[in-house]
C-alpha atoms as a PDB file:
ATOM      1  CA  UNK A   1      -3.524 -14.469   4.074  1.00  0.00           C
ATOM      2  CA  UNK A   2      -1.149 -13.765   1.499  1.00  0.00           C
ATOM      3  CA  UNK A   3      -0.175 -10.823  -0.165  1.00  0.00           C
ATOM      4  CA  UNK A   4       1.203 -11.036  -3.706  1.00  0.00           C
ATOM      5  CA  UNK A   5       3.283  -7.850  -5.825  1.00  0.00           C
ATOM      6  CA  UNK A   6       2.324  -7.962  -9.373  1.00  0.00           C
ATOM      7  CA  UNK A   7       4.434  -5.608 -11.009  1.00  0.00           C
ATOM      8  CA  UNK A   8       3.003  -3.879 -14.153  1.00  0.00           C
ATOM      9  CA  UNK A   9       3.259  -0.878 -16.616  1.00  0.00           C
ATOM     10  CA  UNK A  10       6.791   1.004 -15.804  1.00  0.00           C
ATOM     11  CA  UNK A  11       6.827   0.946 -11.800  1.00  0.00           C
ATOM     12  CA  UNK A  12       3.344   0.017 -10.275  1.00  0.00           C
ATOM     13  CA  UNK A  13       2.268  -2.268  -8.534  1.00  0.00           C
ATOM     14  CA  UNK A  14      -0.813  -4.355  -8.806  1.00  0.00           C
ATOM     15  CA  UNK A  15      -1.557  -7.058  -6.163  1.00  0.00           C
ATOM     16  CA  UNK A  16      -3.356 -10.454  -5.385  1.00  0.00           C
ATOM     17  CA  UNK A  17      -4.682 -10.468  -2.007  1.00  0.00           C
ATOM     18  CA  UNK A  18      -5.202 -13.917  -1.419  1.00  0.00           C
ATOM     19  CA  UNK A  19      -6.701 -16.448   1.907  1.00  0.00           C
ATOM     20  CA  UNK A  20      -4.873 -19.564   2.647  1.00  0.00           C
ATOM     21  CA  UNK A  21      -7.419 -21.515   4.504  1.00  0.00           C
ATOM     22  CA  UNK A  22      -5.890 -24.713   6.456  1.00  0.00           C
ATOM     23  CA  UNK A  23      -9.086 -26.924   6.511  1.00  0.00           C
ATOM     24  CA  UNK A  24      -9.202 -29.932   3.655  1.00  0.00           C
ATOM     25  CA  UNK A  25     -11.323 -29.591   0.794  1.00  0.00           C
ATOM     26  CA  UNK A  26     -11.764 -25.338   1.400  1.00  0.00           C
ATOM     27  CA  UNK A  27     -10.406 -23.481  -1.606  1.00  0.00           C
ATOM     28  CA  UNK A  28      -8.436 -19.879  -1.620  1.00  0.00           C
ATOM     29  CA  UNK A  29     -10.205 -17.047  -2.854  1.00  0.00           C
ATOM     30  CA  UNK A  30      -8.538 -13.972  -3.771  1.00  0.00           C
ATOM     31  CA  UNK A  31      -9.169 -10.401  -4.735  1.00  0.00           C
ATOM     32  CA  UNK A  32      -7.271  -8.339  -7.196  1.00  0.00           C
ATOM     33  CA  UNK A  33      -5.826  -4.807  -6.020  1.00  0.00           C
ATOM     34  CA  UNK A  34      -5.325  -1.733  -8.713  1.00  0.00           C
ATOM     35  CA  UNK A  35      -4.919  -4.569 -11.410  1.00  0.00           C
ATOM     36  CA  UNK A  36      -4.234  -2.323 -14.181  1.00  0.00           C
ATOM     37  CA  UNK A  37      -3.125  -5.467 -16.790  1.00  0.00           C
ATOM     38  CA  UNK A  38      -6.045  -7.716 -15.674  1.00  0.00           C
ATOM     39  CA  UNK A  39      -4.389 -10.224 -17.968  1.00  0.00           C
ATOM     40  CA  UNK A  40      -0.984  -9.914 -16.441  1.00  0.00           C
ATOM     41  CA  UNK A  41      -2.443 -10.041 -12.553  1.00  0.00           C
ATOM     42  CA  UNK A  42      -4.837 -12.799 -13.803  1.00  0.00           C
ATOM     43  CA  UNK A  43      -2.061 -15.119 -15.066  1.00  0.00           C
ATOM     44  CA  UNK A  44       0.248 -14.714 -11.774  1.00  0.00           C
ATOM     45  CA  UNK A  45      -2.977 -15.775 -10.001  1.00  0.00           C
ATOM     46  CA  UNK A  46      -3.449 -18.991 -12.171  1.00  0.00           C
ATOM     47  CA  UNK A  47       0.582 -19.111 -11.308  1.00  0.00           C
ATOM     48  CA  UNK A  48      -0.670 -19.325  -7.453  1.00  0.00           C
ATOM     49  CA  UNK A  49      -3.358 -22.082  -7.954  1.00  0.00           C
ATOM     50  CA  UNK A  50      -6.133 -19.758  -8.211  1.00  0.00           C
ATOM     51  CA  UNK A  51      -8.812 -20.430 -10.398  1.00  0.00           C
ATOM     52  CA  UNK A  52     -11.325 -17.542 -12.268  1.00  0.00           C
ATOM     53  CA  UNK A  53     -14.152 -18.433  -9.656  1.00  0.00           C
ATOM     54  CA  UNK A  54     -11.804 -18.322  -7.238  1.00  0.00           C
ATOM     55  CA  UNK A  55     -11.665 -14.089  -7.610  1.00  0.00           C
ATOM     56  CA  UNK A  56     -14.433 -12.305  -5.863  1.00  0.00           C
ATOM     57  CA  UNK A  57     -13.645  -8.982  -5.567  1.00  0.00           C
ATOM     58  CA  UNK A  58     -10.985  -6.086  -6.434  1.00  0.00           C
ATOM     59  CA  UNK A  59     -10.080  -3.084  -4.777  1.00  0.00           C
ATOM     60  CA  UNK A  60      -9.768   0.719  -6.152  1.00  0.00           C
ATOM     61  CA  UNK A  61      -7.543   2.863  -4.241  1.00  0.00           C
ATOM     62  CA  UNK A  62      -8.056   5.732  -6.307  1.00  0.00           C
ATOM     63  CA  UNK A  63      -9.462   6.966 -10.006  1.00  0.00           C
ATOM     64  CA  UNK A  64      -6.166   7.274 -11.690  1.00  0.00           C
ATOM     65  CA  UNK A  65      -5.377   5.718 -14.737  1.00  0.00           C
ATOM     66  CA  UNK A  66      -2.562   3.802 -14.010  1.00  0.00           C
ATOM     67  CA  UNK A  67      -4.412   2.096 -10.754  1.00  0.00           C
ATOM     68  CA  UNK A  68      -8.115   2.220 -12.232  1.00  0.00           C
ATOM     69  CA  UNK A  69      -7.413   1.660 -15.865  1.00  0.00           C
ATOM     70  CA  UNK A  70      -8.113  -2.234 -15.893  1.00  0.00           C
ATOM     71  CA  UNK A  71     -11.403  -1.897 -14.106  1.00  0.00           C
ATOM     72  CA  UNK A  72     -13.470  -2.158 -16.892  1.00  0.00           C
ATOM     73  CA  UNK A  73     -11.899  -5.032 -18.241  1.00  0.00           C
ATOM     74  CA  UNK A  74     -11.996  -7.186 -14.764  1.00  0.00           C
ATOM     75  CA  UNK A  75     -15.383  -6.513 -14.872  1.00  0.00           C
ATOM     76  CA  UNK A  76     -15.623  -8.090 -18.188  1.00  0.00           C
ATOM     77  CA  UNK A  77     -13.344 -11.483 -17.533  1.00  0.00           C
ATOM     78  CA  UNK A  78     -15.458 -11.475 -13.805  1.00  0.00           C
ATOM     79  CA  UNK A  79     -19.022 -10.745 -13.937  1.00  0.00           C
ATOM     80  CA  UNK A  80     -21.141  -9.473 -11.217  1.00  0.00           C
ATOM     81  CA  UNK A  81     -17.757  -9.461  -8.696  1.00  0.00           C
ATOM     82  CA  UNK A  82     -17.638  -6.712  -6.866  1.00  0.00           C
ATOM     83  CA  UNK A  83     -15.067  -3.604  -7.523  1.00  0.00           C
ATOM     84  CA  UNK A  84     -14.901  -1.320  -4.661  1.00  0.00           C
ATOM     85  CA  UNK A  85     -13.791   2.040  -4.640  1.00  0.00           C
ATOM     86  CA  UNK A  86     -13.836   5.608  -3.061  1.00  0.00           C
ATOM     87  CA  UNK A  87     -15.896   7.212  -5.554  1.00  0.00           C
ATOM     88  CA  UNK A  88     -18.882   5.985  -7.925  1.00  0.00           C
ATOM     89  CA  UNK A  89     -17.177   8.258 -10.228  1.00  0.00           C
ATOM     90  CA  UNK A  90     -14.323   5.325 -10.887  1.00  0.00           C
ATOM     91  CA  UNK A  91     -14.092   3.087 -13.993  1.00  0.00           C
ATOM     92  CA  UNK A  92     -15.657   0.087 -13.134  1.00  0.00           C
ATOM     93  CA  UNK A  93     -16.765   0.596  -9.758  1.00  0.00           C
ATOM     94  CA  UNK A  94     -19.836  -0.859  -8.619  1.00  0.00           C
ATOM     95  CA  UNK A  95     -20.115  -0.887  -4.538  1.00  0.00           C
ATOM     96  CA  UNK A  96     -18.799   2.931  -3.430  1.00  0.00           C
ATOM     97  CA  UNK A  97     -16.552   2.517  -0.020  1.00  0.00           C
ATOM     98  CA  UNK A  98     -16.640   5.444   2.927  1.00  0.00           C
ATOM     99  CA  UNK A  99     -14.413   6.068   5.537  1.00  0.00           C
ATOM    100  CA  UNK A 100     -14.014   4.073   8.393  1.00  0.00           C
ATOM    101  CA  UNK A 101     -16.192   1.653   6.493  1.00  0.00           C
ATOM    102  CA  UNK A 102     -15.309  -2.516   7.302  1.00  0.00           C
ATOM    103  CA  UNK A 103     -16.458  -5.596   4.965  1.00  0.00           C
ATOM    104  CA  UNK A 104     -15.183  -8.974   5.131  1.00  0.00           C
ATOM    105  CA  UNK A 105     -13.647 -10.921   2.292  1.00  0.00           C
ATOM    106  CA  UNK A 106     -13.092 -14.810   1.834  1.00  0.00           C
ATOM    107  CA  UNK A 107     -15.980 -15.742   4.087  1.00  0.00           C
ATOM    108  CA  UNK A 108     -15.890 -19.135   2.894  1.00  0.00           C
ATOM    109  CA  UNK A 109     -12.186 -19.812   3.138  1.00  0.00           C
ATOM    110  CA  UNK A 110     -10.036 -18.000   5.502  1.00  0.00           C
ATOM    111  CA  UNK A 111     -12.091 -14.571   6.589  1.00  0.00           C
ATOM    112  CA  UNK A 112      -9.972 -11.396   6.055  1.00  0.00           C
ATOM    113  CA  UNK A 113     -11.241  -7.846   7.243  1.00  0.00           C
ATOM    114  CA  UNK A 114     -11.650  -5.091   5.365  1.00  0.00           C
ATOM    115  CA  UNK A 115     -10.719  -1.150   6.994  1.00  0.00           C
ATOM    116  CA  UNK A 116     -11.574   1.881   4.504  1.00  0.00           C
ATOM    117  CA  UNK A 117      -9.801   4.856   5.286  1.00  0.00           C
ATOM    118  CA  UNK A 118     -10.506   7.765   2.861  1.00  0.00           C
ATOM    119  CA  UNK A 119      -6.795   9.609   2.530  1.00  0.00           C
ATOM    120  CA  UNK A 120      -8.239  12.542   0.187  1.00  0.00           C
ATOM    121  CA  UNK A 121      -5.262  14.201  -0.978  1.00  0.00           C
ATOM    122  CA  UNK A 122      -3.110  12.946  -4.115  1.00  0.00           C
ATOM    123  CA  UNK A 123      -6.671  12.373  -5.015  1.00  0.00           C
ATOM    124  CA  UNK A 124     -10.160  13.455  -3.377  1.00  0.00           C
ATOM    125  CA  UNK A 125     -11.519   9.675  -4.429  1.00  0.00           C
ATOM    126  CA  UNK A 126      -8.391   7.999  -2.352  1.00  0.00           C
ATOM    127  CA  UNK A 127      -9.171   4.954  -0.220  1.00  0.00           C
ATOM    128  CA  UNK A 128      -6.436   2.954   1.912  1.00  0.00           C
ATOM    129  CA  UNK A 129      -7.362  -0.349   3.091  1.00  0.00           C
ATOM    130  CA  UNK A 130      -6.365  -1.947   6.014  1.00  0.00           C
ATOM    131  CA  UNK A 131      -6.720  -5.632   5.268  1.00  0.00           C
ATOM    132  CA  UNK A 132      -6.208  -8.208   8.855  1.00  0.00           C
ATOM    133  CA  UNK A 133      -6.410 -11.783   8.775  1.00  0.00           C
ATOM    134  CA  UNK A 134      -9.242 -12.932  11.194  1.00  0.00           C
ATOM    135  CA  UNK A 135      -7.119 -16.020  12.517  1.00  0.00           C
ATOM    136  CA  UNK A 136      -4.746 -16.374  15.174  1.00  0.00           C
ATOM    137  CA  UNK A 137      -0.873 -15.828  14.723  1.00  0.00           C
ATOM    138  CA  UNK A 138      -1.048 -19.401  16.172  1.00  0.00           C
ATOM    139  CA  UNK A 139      -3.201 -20.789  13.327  1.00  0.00           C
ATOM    140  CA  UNK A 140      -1.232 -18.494  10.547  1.00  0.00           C
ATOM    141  CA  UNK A 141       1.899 -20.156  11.708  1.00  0.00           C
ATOM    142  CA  UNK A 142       0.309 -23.679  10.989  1.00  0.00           C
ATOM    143  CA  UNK A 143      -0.097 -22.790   7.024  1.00  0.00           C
ATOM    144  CA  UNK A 144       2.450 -24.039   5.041  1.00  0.00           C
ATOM    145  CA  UNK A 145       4.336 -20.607   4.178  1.00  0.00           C
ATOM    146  CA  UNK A 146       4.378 -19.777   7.876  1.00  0.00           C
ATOM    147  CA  UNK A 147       4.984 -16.156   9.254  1.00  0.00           C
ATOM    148  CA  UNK A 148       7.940 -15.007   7.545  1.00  0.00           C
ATOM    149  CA  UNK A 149       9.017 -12.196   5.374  1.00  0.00           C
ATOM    150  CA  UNK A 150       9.120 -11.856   1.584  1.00  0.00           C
ATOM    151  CA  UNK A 151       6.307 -12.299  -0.455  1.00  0.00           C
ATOM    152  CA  UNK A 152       5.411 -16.136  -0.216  1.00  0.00           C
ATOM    153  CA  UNK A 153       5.146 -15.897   3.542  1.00  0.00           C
ATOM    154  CA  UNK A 154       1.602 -15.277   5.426  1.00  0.00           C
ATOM    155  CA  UNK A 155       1.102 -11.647   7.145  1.00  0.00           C
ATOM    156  CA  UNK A 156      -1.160 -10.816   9.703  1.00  0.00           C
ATOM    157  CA  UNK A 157      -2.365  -7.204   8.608  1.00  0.00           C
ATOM    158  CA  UNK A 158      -0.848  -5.094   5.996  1.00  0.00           C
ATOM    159  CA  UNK A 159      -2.300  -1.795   4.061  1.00  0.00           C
ATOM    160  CA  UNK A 160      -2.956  -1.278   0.359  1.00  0.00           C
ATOM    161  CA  UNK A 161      -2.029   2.700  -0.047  1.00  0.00           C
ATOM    162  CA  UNK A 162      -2.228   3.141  -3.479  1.00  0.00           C
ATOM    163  CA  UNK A 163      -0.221   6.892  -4.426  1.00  0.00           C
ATOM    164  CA  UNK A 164      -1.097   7.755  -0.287  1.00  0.00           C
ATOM    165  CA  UNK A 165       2.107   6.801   1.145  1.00  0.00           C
ATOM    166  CA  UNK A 166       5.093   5.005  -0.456  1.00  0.00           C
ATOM    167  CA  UNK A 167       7.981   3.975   1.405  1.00  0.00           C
ATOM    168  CA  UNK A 168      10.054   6.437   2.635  1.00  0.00           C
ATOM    169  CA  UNK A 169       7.642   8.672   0.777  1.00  0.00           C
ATOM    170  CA  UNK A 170       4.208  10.380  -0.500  1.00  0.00           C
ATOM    171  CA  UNK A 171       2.451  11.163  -3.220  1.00  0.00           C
ATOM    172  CA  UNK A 172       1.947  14.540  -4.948  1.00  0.00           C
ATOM    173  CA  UNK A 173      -1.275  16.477  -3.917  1.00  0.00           C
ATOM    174  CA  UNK A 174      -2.765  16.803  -6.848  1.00  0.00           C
ATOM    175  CA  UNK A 175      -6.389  17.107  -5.398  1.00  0.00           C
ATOM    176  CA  UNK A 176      -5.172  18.764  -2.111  1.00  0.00           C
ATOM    177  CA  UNK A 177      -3.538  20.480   0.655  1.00  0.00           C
ATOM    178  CA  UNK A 178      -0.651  19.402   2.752  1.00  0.00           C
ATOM    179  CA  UNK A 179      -2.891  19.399   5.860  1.00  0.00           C
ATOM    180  CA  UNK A 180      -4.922  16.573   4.114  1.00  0.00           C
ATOM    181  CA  UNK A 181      -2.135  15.036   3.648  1.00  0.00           C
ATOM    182  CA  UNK A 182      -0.781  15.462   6.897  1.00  0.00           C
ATOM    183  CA  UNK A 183      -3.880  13.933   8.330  1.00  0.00           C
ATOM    184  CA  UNK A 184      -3.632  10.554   5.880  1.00  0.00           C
ATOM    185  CA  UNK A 185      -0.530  10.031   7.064  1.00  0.00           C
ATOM    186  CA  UNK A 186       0.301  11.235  10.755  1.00  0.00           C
ATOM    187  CA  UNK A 187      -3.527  10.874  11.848  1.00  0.00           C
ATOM    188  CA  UNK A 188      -5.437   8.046   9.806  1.00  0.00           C
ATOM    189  CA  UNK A 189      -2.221   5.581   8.777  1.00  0.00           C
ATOM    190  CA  UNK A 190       0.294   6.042  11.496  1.00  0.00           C
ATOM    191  CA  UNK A 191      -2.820   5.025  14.184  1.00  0.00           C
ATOM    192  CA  UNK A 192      -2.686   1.871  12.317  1.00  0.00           C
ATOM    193  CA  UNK A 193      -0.952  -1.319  14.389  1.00  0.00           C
ATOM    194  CA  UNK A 194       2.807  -0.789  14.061  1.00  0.00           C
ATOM    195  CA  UNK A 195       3.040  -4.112  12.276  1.00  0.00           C
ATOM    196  CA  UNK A 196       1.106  -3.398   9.907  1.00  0.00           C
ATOM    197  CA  UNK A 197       2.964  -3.804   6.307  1.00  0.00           C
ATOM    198  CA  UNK A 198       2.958  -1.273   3.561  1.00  0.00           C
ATOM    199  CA  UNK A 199       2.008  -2.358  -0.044  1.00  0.00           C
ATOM    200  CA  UNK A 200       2.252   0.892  -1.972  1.00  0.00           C
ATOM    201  CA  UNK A 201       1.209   1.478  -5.588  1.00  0.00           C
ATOM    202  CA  UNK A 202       4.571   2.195  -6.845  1.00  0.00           C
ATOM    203  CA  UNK A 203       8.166   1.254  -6.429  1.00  0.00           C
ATOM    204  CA  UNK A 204       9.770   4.637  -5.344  1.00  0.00           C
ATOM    205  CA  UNK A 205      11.962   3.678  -2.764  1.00  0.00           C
ATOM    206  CA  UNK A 206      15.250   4.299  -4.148  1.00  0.00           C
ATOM    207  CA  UNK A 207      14.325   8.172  -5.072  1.00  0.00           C
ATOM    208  CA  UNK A 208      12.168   8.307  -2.002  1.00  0.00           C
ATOM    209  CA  UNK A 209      14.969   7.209   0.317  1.00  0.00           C
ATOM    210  CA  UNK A 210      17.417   9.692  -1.836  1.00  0.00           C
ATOM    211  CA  UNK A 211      15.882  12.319  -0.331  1.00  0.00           C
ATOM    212  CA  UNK A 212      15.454  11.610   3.380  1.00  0.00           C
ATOM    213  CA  UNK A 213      18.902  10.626   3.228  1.00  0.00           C
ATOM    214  CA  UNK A 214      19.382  14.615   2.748  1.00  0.00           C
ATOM    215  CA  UNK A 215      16.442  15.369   4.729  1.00  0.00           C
ATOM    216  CA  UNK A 216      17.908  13.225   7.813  1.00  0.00           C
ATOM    217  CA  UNK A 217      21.798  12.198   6.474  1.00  0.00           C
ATOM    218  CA  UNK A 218      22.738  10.920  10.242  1.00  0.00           C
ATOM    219  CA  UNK A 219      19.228   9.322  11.255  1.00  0.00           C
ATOM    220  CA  UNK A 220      19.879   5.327  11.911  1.00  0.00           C
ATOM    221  CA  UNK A 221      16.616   4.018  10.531  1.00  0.00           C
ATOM    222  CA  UNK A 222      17.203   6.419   7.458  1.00  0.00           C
ATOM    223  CA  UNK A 223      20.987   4.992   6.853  1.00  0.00           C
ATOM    224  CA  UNK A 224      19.784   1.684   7.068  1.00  0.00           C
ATOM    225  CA  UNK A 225      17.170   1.853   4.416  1.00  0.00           C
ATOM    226  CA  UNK A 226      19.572   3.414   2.274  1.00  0.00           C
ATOM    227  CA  UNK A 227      21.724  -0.153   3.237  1.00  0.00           C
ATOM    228  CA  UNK A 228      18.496  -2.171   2.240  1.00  0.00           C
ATOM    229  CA  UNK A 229      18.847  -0.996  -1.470  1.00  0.00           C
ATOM    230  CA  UNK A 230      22.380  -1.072  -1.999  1.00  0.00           C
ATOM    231  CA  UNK A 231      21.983  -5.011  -0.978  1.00  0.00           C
ATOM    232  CA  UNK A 232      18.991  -5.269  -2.459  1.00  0.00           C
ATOM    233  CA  UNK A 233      17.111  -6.914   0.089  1.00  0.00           C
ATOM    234  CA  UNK A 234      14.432  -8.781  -1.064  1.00  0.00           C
ATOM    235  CA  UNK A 235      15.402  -8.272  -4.392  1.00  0.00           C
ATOM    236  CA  UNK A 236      15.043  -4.699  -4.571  1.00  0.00           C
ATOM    237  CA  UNK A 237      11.080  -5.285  -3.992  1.00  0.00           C
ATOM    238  CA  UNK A 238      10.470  -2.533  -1.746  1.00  0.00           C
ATOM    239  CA  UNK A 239       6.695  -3.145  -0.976  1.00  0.00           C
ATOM    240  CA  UNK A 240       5.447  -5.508   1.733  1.00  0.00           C
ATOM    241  CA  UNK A 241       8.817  -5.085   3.624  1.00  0.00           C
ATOM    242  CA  UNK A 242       8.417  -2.219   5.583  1.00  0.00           C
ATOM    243  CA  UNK A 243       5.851  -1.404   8.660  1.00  0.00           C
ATOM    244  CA  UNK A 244       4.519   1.613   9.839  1.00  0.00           C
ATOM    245  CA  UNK A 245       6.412   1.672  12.732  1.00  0.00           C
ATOM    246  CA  UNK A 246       9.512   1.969  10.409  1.00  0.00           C
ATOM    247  CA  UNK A 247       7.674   4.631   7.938  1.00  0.00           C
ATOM    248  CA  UNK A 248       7.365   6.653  11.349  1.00  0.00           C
ATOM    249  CA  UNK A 249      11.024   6.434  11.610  1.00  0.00           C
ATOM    250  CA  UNK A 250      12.536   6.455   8.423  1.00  0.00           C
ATOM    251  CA  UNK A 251       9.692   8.665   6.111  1.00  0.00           C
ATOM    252  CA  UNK A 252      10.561  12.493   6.773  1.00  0.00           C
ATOM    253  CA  UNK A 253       6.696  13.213   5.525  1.00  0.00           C
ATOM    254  CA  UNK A 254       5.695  11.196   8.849  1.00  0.00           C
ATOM    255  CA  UNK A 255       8.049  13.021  10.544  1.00  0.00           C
ATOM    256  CA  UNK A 256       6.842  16.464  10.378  1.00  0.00           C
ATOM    257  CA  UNK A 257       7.196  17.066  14.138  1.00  0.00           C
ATOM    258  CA  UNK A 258      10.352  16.392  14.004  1.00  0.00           C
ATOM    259  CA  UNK A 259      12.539  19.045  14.974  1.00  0.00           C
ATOM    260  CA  UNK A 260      15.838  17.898  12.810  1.00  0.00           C
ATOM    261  CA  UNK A 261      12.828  17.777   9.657  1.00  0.00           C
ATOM    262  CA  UNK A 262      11.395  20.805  11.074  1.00  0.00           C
ATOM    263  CA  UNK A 263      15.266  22.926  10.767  1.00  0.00           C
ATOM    264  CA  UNK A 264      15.167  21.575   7.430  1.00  0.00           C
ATOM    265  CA  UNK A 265      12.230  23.158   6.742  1.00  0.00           C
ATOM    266  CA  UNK A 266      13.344  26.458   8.555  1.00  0.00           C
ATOM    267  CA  UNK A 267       9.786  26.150  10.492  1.00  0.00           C
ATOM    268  CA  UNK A 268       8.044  24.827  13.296  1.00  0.00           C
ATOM    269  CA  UNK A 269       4.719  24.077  11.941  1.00  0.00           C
ATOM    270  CA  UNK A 270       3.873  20.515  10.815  1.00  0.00           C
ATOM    271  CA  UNK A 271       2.158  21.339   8.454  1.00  0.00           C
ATOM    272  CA  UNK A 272       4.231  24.198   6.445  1.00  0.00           C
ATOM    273  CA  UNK A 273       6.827  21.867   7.047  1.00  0.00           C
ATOM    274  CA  UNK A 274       4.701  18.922   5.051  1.00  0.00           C
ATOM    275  CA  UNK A 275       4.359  21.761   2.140  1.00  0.00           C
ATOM    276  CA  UNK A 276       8.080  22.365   2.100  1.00  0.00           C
ATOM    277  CA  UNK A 277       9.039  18.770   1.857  1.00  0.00           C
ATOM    278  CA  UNK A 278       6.342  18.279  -0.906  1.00  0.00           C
ATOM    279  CA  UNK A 279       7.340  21.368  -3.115  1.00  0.00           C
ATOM    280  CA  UNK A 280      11.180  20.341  -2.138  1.00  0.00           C
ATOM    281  CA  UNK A 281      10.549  16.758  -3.412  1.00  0.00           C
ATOM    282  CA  UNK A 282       8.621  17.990  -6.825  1.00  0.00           C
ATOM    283  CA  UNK A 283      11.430  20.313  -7.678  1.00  0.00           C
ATOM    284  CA  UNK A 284      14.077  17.495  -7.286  1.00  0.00           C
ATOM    285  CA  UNK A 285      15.947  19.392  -4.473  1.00  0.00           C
ATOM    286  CA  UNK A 286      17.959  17.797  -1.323  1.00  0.00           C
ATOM    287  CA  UNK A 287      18.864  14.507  -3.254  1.00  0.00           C
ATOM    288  CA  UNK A 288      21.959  12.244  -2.072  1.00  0.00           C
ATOM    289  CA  UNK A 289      23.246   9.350  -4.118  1.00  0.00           C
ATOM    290  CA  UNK A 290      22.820   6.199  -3.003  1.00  0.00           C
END
């Protein structure tokens, strides 16, 4: 499978999740992710050889504006394809997704699963998916991209997290408590595989990263994100790049049993500490240039 950034608005990201099948004669299929400028989304696809009946689904990770806003008007440019979300209460929505829930796309191309995990917190509707390729590595090497990095090359798993987790990051609890948040990210996402790549729902990175780097100013991994930006590695597109092994190690809100986070936080609870860093982070406190 591949997984393609569409930026839109200011600093999200909308995506095309996309199957690369290898037989003759079998045509991709693709589904849209948070496309919030259908239009925009639907002419990168046409960019990648897609084709309108080639779309057969889109995924909602949560009921915000920015993420759900083009919902209604997918549904109008693809009737009767799916939209999947968290919570019936979602423009546009019309099959309702629970936790721990699996599907299958791209049955007839290249099959990719489907993982729901509800992350109620930044909102109570909140749905990360866990998307895997059913082949091989062996057979996703034999595609024509091959298994490398950037965002042309075929990945094995990676996670859509919407405003869950960002690199180096999280998103506000609007809907929440820091212990639901601590349980998105240090119970439900960091069980994922360690390979598994981050596709976030906005491009934070460089404020994100700002702050760890006064959170944790000596840590390794967080110094050499901080190196990633300043050579703009992959040309400053943060999302897609980064696992969560490396959110473990460089993303101070998975890192709440830390004890160099936890001295920070002048407290040895993992999940007062998860407050501080959140209230910390809103108030714009503990920022290093970069």
């Amino acid at each position: 499978m591949r997984v393609i950034p569409v930026p839109v608005r200011e600093d999200n990201y909308a995506y095309i999740l996309m199957s690369t099948p290898t037989k003759q004669g079998v045509r991709p299929q693709a589904a849209f992710v948070d496309p919030y400028d259908v239009a925009k989304v639907r002419k990168a696809a046409h960019a990648e050889g897609l084709q309108d009946s080639d779309i057969v689904g889109l995924l909602t990770t949560h009921g915000h504006y920015d993420h759900a806003g083009g919902n209604d008007s997918f549904a109008q440019e693809y009737p009767k394809v799916p939209i999947y979300g968290g919570s019936n209460g979602i423009e546009g929505v019309t099959v309702r997704v629970h936790d721990k829930e699996t599907f299958t796309l791209f049955q007839e191309s290249a099959p990719v699963k489907v993982s729901c995990y509800a992350t109620p917190c930044h909102t109570q509707d909140s749905i990360c998916y866990l998307v895997e390729d059913a082949r091989s590595n062996d057979e996703l090497s034999q595609t024509p991209a091959g298994l490398k990095e950037g965002a042309q090359g075929e990945k094995k798993r990676g996670v859509f997290t919407g405003d869950t987790l960002f690199i180096s990051g999280c998103g506000r609890f609007f809907e929440g408590t820091a212990e639901e948040m601590n349980t998105a990210l240090n119970e439900k996402l960091a069980s994922l595989p360690p390979d598994t790549l981050i596709y976030c729902g906005h491009e934070y990175t460089k404020s994100n990263t700002a702050f760890s780097a006064a959170i944790l100013p000596k840590r390794a991994e967080v110094q050499a994100l901080v190196e990633d930006l300043r050579a703009k590695r992959n040309g400053g597109v943060t999302t897609g790049i980064y696992t969560i092994a490396e959110e473990r190690k460089h993303n101070p809100f998975m890192m709440v049993n830390d004890p160099e986070v936890q001295r920070v936080a002048h407290t040895h609870d993992p999940i007062a500490t998860m407050q501080f860093l959140r209230e910390a982070k809103n108030a714009g406190l503990l920022r290093t240039s970069i």
